[in-house]
PDB file of N, CA and C in Angstrom:
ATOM      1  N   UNK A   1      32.350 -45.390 109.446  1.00  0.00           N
ATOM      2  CA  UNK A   1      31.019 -45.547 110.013  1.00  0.00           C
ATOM      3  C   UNK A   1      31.060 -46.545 111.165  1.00  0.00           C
ATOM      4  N   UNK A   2      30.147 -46.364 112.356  1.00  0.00           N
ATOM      5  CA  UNK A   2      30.176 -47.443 113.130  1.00  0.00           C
ATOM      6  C   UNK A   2      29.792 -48.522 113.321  1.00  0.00           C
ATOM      7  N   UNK A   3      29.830 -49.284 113.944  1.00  0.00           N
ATOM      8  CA  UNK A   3      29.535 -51.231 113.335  1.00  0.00           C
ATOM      9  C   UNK A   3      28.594 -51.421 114.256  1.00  0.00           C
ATOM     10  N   UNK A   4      28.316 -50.563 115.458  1.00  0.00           N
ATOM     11  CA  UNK A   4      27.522 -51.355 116.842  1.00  0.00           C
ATOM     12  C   UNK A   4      27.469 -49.984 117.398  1.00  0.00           C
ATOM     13  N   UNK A   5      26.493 -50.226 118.457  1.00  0.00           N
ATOM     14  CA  UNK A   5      26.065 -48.825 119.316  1.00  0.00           C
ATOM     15  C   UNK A   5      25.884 -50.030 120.752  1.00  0.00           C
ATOM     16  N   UNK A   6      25.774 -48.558 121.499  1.00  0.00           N
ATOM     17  CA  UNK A   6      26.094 -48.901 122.839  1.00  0.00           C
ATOM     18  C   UNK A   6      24.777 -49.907 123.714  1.00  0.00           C
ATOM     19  N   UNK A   7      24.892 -50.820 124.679  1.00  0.00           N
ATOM     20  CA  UNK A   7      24.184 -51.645 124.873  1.00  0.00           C
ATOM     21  C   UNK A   7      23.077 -50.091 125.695  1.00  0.00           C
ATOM     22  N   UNK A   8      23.599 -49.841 125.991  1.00  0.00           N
ATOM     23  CA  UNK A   8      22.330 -48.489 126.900  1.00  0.00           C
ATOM     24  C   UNK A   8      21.474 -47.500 125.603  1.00  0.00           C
ATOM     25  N   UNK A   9      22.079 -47.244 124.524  1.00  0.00           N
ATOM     26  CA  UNK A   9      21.237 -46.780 123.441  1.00  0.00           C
ATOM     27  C   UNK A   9      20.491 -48.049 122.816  1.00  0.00           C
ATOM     28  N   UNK A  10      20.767 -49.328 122.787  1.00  0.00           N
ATOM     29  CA  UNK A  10      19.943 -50.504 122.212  1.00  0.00           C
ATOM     30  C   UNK A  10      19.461 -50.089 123.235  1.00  0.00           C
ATOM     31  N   UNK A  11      18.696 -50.226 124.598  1.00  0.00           N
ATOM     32  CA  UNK A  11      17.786 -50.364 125.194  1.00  0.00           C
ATOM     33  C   UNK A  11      17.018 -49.629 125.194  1.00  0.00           C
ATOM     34  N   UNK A  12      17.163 -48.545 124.476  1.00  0.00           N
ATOM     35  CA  UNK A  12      16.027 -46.667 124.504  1.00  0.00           C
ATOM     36  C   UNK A  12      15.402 -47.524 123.059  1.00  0.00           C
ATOM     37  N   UNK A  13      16.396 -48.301 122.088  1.00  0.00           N
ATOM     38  CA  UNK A  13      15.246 -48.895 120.752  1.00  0.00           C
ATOM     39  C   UNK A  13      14.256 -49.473 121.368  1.00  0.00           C
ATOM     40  N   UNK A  14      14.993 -50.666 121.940  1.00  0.00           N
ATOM     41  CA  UNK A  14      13.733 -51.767 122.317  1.00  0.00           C
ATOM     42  C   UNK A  14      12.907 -51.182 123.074  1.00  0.00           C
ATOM     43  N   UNK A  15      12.757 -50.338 124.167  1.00  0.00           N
ATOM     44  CA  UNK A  15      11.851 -49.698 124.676  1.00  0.00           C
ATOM     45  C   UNK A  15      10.790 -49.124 123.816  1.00  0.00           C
ATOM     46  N   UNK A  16      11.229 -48.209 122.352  1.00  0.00           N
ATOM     47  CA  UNK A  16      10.298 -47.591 121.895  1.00  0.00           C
ATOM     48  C   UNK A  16       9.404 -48.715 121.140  1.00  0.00           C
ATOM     49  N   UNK A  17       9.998 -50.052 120.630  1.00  0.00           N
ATOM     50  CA  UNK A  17       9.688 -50.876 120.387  1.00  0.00           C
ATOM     51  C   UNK A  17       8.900 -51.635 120.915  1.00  0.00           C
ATOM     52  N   UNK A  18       8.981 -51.787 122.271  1.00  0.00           N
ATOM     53  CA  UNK A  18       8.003 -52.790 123.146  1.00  0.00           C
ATOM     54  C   UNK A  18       6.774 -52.069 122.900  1.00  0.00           C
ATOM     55  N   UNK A  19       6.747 -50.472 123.609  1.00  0.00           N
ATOM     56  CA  UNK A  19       5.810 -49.284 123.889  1.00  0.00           C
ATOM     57  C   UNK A  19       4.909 -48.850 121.804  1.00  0.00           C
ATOM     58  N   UNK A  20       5.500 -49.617 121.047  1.00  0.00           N
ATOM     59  CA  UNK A  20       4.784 -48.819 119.661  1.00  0.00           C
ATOM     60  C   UNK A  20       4.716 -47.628 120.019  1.00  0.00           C
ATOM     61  N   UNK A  21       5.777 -46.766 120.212  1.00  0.00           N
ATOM     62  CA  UNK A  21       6.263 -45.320 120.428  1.00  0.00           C
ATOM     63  C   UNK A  21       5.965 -44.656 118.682  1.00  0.00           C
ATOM     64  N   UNK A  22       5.691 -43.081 119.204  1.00  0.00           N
ATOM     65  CA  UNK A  22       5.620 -42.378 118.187  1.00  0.00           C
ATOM     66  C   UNK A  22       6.683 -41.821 118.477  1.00  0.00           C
ATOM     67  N   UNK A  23       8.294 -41.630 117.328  1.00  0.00           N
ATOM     68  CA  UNK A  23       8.946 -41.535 117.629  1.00  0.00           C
ATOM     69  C   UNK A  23       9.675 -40.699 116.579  1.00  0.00           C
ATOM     70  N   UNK A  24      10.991 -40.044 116.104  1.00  0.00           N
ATOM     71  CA  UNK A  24      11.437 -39.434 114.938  1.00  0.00           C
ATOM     72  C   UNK A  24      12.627 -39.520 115.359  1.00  0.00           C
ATOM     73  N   UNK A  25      13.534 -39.843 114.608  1.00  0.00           N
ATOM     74  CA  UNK A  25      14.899 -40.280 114.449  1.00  0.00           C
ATOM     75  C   UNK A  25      15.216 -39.118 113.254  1.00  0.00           C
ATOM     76  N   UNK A  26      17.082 -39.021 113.661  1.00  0.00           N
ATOM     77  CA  UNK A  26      17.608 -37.743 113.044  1.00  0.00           C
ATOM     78  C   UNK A  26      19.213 -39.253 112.395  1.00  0.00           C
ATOM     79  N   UNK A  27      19.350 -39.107 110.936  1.00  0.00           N
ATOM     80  CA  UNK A  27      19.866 -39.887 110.689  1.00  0.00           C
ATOM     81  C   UNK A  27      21.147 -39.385 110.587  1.00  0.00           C
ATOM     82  N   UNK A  28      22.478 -39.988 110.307  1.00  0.00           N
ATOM     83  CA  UNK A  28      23.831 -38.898 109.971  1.00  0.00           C
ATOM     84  C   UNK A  28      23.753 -38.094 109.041  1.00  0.00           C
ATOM     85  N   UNK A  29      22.948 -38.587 108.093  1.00  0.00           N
ATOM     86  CA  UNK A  29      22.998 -37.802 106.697  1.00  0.00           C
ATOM     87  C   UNK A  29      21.907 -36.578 106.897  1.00  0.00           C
ATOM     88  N   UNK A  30      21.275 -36.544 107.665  1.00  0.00           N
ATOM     89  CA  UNK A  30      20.094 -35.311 108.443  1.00  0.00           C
ATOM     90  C   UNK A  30      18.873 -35.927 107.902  1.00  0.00           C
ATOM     91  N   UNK A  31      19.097 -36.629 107.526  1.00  0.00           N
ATOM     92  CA  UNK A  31      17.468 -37.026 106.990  1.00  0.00           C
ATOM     93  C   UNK A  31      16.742 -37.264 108.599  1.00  0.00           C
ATOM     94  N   UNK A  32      15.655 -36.753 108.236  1.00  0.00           N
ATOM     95  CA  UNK A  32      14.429 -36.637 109.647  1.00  0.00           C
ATOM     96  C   UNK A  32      12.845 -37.846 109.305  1.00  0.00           C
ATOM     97  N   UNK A  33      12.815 -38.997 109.880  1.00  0.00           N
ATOM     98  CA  UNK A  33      11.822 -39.445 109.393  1.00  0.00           C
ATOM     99  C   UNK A  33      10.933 -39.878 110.894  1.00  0.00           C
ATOM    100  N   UNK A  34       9.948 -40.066 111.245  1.00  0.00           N
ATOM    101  CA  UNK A  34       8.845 -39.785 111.938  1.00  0.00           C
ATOM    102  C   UNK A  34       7.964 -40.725 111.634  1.00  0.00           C
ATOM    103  N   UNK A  35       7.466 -41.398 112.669  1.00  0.00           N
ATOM    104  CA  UNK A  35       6.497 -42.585 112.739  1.00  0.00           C
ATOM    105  C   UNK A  35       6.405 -43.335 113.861  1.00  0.00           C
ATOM    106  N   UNK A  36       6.195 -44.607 114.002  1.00  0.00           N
ATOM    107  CA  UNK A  36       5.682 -45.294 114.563  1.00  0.00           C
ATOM    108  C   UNK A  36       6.855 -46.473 115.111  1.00  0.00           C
ATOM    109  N   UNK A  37       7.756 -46.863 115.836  1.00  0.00           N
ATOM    110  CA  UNK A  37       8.785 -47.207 116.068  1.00  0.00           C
ATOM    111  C   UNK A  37       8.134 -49.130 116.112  1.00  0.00           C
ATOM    112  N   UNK A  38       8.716 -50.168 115.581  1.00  0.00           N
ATOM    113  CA  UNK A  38       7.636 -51.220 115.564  1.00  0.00           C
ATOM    114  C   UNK A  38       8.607 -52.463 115.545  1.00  0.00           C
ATOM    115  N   UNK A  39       9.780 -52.883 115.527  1.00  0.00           N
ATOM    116  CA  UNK A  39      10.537 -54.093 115.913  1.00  0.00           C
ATOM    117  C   UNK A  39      12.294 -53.670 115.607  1.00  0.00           C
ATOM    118  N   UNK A  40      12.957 -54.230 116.292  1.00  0.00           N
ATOM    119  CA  UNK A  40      14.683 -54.331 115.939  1.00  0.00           C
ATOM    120  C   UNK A  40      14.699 -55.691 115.278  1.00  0.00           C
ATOM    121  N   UNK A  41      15.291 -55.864 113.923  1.00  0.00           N
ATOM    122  CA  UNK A  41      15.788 -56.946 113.070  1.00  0.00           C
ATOM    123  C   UNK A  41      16.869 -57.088 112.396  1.00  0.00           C
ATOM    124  N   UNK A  42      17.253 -57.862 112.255  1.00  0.00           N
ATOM    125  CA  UNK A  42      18.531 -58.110 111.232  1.00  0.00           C
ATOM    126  C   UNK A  42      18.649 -58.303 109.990  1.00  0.00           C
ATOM    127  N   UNK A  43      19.160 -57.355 109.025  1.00  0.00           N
ATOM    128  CA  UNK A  43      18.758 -56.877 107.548  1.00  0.00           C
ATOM    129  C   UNK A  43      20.092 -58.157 107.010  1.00  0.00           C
ATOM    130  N   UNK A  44      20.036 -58.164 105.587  1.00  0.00           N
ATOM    131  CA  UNK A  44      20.512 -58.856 105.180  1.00  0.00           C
ATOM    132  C   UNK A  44      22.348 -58.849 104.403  1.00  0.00           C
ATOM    133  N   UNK A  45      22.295 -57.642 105.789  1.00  0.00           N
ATOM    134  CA  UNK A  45      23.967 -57.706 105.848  1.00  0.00           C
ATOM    135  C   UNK A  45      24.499 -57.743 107.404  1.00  0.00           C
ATOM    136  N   UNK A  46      23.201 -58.387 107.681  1.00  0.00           N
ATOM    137  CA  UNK A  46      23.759 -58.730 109.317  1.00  0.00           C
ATOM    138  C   UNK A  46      23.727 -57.547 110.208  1.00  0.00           C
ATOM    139  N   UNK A  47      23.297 -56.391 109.865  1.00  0.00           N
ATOM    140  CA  UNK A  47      23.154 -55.367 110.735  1.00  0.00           C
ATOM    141  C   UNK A  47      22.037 -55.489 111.852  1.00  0.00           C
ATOM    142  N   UNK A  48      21.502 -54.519 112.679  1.00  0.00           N
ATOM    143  CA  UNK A  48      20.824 -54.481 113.444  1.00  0.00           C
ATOM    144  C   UNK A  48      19.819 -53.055 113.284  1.00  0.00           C
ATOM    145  N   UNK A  49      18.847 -53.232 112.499  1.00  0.00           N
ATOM    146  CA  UNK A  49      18.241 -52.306 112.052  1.00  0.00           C
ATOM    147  C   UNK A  49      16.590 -51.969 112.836  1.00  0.00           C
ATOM    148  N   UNK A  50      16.180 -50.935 112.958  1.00  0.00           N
ATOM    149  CA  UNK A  50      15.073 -50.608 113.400  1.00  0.00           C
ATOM    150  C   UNK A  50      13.981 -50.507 112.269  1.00  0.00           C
ATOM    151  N   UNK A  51      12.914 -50.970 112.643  1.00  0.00           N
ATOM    152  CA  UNK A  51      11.778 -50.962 111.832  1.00  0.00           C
ATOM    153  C   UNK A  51      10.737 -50.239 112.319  1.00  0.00           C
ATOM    154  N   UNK A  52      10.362 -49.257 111.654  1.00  0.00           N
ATOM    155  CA  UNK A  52       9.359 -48.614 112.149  1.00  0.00           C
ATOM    156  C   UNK A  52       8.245 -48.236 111.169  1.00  0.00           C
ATOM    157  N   UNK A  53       6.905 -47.733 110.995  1.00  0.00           N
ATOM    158  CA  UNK A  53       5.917 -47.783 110.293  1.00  0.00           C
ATOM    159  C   UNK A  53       6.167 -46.438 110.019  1.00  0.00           C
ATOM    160  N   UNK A  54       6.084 -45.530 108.881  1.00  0.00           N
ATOM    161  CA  UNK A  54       5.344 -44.208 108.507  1.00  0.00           C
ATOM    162  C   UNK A  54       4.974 -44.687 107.513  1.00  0.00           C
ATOM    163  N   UNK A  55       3.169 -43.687 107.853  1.00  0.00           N
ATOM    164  CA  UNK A  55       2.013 -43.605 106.608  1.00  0.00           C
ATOM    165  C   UNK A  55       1.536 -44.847 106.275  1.00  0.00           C
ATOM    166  N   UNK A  56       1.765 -45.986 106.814  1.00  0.00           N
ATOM    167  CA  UNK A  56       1.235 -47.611 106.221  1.00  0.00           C
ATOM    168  C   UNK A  56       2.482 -48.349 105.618  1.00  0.00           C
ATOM    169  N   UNK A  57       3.349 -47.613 105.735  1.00  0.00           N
ATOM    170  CA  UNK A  57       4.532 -48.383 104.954  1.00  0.00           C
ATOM    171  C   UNK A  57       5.878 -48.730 106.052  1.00  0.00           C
ATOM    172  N   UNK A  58       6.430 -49.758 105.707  1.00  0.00           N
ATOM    173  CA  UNK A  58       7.248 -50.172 106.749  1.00  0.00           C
ATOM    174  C   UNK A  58       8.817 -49.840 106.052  1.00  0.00           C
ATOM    175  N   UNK A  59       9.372 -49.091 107.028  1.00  0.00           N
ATOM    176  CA  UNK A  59      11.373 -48.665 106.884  1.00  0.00           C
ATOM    177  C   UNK A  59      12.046 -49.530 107.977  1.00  0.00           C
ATOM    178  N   UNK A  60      13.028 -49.715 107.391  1.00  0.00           N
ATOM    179  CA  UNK A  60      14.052 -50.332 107.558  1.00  0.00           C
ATOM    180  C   UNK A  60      15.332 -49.472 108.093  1.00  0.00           C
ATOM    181  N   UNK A  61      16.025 -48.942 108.988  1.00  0.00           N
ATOM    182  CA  UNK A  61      17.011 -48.683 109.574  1.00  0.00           C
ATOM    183  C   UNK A  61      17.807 -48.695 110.275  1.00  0.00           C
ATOM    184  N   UNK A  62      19.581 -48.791 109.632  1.00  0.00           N
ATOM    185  CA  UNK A  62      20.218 -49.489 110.345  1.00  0.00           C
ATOM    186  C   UNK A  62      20.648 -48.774 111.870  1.00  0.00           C
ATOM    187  N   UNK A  63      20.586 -48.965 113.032  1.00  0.00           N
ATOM    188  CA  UNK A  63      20.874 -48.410 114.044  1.00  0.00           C
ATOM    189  C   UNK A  63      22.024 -47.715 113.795  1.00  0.00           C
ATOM    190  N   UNK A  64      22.917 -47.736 112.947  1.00  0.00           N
ATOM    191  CA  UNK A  64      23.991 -47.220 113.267  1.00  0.00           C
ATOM    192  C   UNK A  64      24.495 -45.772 112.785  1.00  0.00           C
ATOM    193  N   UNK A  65      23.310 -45.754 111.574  1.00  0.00           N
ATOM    194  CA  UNK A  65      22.683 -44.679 110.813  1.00  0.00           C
ATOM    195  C   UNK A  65      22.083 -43.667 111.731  1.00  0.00           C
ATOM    196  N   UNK A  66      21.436 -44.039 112.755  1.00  0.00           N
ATOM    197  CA  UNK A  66      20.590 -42.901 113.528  1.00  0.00           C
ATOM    198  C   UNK A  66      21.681 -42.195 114.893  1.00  0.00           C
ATOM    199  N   UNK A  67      20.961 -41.002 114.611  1.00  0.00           N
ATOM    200  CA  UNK A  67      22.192 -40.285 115.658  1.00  0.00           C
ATOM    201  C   UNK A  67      21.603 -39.874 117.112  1.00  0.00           C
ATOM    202  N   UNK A  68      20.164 -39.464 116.295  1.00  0.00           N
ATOM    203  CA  UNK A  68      19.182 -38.857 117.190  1.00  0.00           C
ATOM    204  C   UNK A  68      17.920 -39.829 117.522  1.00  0.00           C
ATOM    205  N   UNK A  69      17.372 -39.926 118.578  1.00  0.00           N
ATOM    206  CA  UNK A  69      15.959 -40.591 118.683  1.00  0.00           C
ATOM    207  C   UNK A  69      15.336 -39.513 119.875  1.00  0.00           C
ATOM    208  N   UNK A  70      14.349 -39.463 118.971  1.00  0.00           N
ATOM    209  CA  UNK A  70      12.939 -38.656 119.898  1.00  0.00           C
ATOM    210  C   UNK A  70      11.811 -39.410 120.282  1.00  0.00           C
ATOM    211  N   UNK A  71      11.337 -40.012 120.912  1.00  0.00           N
ATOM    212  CA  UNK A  71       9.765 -40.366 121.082  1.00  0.00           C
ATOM    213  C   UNK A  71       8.921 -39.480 121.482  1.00  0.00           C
ATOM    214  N   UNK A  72       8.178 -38.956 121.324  1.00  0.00           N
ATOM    215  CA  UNK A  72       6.822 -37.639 121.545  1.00  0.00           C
ATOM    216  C   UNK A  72       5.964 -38.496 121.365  1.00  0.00           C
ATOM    217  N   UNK A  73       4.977 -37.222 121.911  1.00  0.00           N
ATOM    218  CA  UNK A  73       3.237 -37.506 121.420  1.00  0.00           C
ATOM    219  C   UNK A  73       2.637 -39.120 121.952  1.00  0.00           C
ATOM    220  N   UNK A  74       3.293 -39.777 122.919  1.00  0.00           N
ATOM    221  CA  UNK A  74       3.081 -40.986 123.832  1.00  0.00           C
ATOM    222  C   UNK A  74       2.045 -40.620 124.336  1.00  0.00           C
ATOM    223  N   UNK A  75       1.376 -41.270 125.250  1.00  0.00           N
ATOM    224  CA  UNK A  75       0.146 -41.103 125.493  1.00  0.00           C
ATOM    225  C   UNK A  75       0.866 -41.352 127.594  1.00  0.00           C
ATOM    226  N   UNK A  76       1.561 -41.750 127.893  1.00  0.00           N
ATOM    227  CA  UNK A  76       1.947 -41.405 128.767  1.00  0.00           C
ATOM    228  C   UNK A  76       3.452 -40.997 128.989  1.00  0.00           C
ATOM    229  N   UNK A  77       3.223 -39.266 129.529  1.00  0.00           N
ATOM    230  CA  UNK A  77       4.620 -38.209 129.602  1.00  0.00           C
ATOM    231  C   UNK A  77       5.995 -38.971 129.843  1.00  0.00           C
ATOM    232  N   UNK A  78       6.066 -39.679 130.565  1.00  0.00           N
ATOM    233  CA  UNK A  78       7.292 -40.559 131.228  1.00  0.00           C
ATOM    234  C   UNK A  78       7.729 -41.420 129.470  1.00  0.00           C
ATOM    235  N   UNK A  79       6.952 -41.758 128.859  1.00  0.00           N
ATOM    236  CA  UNK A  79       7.415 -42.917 127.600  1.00  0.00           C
ATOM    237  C   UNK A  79       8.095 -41.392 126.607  1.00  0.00           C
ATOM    238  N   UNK A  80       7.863 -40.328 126.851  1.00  0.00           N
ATOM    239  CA  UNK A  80       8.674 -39.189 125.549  1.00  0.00           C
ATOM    240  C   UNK A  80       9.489 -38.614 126.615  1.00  0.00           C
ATOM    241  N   UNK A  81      10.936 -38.833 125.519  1.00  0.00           N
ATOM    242  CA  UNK A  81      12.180 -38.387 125.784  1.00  0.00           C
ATOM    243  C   UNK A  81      12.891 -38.198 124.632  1.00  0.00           C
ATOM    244  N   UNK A  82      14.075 -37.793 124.925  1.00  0.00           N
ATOM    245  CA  UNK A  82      15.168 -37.559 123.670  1.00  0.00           C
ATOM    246  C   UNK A  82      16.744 -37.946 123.965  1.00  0.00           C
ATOM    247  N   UNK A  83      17.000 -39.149 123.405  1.00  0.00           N
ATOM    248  CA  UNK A  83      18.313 -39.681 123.102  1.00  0.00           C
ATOM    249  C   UNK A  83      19.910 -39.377 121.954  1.00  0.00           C
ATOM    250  N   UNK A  84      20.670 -38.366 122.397  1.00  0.00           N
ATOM    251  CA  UNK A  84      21.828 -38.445 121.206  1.00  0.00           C
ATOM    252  C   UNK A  84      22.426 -39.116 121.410  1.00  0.00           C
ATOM    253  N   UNK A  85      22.873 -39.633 119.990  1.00  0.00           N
ATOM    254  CA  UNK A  85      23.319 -41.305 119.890  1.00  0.00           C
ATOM    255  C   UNK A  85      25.043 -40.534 120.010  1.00  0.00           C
ATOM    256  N   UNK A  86      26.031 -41.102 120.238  1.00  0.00           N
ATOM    257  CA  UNK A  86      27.372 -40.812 120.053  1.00  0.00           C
ATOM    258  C   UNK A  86      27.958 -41.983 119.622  1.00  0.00           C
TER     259      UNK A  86
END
């Protein structure tokens, strides 16, 4: 598994992050989860994980886990795009 992602894919997080992007991430394992994209933090194995809101509840994921990032449904066209992570 990988330990770090590329400084140009950290910057498509923090972007969706600054923007509270509506966003859906495609994980390695295919899991598909969808929400509200809402801070980058450091979990308690030192990773660098994304936090994002679905339904009122807050997830935890480690960047390194996600393969895919989508942001849609922005309210301005230029903030939705689609990122594959490598």
């Amino acid at each position: 598994m990988k330990t770090t992602i590329s400084c140009d894919v950290h910057d498509y997080f923090e972007i969706v992050c600054m923007r509270k992007s509506q966003i859906t991430i495609t994980l390695h394992s295919e899991k598909i989860i969808s929400g509200e994209a809402s801070d980058i933090i450091l979990n308690q194995e030192k990773q660098e994980c994304l936090q994002m809101r679905v339904n009122n509840a807050l997830y935890t994921i480690p960047l390194t886990e996600i393969k895919h990032l989508h942001a849609h449904n922005n309210p301005t066209s230029a903030h939705n795009f689609q990122v594959k992570i490598t």
